[in-house]
Protein backbone atom coordinates (compact mmCIF):
# COMPACT_ATOMS: atom_id res chain seq x y z
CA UNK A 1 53.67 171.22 209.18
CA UNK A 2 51.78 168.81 206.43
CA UNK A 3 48.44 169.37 205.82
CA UNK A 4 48.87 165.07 204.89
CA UNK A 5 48.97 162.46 207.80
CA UNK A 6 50.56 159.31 207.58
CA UNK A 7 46.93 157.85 208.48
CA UNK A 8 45.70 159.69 205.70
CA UNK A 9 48.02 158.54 203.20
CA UNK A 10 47.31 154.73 204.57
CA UNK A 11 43.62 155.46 203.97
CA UNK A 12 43.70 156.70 200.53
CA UNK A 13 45.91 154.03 200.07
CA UNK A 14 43.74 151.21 201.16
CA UNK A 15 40.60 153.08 199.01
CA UNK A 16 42.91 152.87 196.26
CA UNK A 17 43.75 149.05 196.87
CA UNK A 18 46.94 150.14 196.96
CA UNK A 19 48.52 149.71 199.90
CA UNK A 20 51.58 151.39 201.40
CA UNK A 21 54.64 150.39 203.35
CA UNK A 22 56.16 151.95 205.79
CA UNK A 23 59.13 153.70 203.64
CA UNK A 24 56.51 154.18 200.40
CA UNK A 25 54.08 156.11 203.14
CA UNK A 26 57.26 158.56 204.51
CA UNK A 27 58.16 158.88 200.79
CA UNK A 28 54.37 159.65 199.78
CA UNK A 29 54.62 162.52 202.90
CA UNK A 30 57.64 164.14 201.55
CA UNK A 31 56.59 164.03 197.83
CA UNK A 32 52.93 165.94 199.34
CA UNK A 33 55.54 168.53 201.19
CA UNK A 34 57.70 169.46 198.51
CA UNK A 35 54.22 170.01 196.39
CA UNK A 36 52.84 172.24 199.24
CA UNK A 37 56.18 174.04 199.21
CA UNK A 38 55.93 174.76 195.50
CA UNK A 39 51.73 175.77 195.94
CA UNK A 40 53.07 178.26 198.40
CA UNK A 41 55.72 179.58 196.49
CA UNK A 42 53.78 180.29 193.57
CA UNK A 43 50.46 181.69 195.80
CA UNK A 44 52.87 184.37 197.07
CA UNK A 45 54.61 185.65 193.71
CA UNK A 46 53.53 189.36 193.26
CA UNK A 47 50.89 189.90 191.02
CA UNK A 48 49.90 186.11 190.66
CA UNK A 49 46.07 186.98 191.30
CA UNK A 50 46.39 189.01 188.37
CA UNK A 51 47.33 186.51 185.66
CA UNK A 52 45.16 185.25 183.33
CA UNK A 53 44.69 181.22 183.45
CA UNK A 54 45.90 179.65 179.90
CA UNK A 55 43.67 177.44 178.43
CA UNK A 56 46.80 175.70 176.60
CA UNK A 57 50.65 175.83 177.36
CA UNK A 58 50.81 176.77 173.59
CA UNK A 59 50.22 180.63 172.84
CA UNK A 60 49.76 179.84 168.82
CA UNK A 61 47.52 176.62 169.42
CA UNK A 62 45.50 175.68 166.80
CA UNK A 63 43.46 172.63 165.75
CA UNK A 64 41.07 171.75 163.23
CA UNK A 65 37.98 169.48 164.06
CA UNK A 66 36.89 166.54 160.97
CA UNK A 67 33.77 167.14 159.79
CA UNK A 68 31.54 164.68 161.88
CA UNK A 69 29.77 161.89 159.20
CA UNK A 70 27.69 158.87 160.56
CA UNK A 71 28.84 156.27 159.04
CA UNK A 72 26.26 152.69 159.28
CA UNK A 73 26.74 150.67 162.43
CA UNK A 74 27.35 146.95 162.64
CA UNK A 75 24.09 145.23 162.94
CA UNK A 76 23.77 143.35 166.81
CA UNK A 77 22.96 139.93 164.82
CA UNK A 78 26.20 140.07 163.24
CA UNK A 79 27.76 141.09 166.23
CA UNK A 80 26.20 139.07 168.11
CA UNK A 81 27.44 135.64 166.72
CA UNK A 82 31.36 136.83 168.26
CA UNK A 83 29.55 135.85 171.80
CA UNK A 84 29.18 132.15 173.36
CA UNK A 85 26.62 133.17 175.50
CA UNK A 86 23.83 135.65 174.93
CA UNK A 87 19.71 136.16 175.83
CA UNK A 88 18.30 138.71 173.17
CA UNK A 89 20.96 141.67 173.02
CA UNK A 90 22.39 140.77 176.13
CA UNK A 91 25.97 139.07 176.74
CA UNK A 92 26.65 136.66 179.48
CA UNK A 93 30.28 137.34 180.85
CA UNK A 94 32.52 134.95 183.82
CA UNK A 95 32.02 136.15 186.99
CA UNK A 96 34.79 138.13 188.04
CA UNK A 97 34.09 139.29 191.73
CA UNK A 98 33.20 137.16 194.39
């Protein structure tokens, strides 16, 4: 039994702006069932609860962070005179939603 409906599917869907035919729905339902098949499979291998969650699928990961330096910023004048349309600091942009 899926835990997805095909009205769930259309609904995400339609949040998503999406939307779904027919086929792409079923298609979206099997896809969810083989993942629940696979969830299952794995929640009932012995001794699962007692592995330790990896924080990277590398045992021997390493990484070194650059030394964080401010560097000066552009000043808003300058950046500024790249815009048509602007009030102060702010940027008048088209409309885009009606």
């Amino acid at each position: 039994m899926s835990k997805f409906t095909s009205e769930m599917v259309d609904d995400y869907a339609d949040k998503l702006l999406i939307g779904l035919s027919k086929e792409e729905n079923d298609l979206v339902l099997k896809e969810f069932d083989i993942i629940d098949e696979n969830m299952q499979k794995i929640a009932n291998m012995e001794g699962i609860s007692n592995v330790e969650a990896m924080t990277h699928a590398l045992d021997d990961f390493t990484y070194d962070l650059r030394e964080d330096i401010a560097n000066d910023s552009i000043a808003i004048e300058d950046l500024l005179k790249n815009c048509d349309d602007y009030e102060n600091r702010e940027i008048s942009v088209p409309k885009v939603i009606e």
